[in-house]
Protein backbone atom coordinates (compact mmCIF):
# COMPACT_ATOMS: atom_id res chain seq x y z
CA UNK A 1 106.28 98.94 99.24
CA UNK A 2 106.17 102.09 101.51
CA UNK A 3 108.61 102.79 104.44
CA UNK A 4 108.46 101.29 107.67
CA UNK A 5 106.29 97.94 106.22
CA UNK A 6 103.59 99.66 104.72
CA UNK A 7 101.97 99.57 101.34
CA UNK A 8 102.27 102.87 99.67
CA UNK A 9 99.18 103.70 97.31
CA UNK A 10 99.74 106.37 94.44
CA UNK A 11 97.51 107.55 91.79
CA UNK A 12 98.53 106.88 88.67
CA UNK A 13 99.96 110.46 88.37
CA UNK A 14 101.23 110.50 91.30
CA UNK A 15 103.24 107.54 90.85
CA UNK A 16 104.65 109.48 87.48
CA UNK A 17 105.47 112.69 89.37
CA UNK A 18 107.69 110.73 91.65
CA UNK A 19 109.32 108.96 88.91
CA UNK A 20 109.97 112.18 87.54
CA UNK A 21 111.38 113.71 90.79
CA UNK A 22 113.77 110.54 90.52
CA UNK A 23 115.27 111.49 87.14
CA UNK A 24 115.72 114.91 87.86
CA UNK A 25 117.15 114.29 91.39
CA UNK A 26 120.84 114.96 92.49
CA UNK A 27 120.93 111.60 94.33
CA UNK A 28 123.85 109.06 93.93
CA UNK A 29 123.75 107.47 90.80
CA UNK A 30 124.39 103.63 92.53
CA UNK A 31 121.73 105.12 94.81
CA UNK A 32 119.26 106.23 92.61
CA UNK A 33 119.74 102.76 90.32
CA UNK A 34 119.06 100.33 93.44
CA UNK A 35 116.35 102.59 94.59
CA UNK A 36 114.82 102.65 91.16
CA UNK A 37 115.30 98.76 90.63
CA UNK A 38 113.17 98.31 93.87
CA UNK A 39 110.57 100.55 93.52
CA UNK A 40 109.86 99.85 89.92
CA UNK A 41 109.85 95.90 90.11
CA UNK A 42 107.69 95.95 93.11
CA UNK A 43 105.38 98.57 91.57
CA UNK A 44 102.31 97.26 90.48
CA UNK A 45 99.12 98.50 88.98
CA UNK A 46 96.02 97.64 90.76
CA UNK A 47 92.34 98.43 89.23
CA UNK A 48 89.44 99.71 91.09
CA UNK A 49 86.09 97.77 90.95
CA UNK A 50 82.38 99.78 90.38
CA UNK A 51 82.37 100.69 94.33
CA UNK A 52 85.77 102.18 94.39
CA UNK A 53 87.27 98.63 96.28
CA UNK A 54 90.96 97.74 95.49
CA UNK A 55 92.16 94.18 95.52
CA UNK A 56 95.98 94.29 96.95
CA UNK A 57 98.35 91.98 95.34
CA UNK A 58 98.87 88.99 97.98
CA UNK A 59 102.63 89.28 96.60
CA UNK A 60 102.86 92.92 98.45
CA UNK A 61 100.86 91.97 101.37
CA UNK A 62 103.25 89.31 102.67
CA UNK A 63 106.24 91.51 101.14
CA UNK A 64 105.00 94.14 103.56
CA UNK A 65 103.77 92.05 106.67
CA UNK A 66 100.18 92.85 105.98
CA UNK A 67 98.15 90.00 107.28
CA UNK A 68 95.18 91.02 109.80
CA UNK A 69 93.56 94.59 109.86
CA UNK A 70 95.35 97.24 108.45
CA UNK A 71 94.64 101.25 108.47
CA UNK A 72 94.30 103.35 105.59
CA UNK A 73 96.32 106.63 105.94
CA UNK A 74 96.72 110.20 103.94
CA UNK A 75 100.02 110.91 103.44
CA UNK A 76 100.44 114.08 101.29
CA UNK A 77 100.69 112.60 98.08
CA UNK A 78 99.65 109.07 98.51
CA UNK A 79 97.98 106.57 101.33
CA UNK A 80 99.62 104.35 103.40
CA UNK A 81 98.43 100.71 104.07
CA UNK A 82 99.57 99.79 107.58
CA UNK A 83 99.52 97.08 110.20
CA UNK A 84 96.60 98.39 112.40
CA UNK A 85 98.56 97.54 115.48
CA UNK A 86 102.04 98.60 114.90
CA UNK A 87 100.72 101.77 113.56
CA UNK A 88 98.38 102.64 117.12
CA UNK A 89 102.20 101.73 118.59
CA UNK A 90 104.01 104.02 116.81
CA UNK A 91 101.37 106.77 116.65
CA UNK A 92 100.89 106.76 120.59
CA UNK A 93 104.89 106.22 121.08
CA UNK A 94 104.94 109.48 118.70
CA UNK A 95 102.56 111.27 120.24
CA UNK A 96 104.52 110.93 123.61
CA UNK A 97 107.71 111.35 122.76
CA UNK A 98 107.49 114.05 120.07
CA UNK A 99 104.01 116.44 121.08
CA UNK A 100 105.82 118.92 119.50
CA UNK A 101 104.67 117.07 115.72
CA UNK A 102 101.19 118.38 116.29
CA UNK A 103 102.06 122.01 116.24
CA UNK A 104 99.85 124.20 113.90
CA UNK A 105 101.09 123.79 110.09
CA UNK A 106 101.52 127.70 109.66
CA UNK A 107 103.89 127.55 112.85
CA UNK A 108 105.97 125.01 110.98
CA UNK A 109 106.16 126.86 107.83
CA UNK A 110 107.56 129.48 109.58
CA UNK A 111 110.06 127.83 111.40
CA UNK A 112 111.10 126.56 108.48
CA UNK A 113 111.26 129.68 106.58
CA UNK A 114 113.08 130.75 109.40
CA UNK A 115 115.77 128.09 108.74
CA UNK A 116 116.55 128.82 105.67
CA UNK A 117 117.28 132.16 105.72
């Protein structure tokens, strides 16, 4: 389960680089170990088929809310499965309320480099 009631969709390593980050992390220790105990009991392998189709476990669909059409997003690392609706919501409330999101990625490097230091 993703954030926000979304499926979250890693590639194998993927999924093993962010287990990593988690033992190496400075987080809470009671943190961490609920965080883990999620994420790593509703984890679940899926396989892809000859055309590159994944079945998604009916368990995480109704976990996550997913019931009509969803949207496939890239999100860095991995793809989100979201509610088609909610998401057009939340990307036009976004998109009004925060304009400043869409600035050009070298800007925000910069700014952030500029935080930093």
């Amino acid at each position: 389960l993703g954030d926000d009631g979304c499926l979250a969709r890693y590639t194998a390593d993927g999924f093993n680089d962010l287990a990593e980050a988690l033992r190496s992390s400075d987080l809470d220790p009671d943190e961490l170990l609920a965080y883990e105990r999620l994420l790593f009991t509703t984890a679940e392998e899926v396989e892809t088929d000859r055309t590159g189709r994944v079945r998604l476990p009916e368990r995480l669909l109704a976990q996550a809310g997913l019931s009509g059409d969803v949207v496939i997003l890239g999100n860095n690392d991995h793809l989100e499965i979201r509610d088609r609706e909610a998401w057009n919501a939340e990307r036009s409330r976004l998109l009004t309320e925060r304009p400043d999101l869409l600035m050009n990625p070298r800007r925000a490097l910069r700014m952030a480099g500029k935080r930093s230091d």
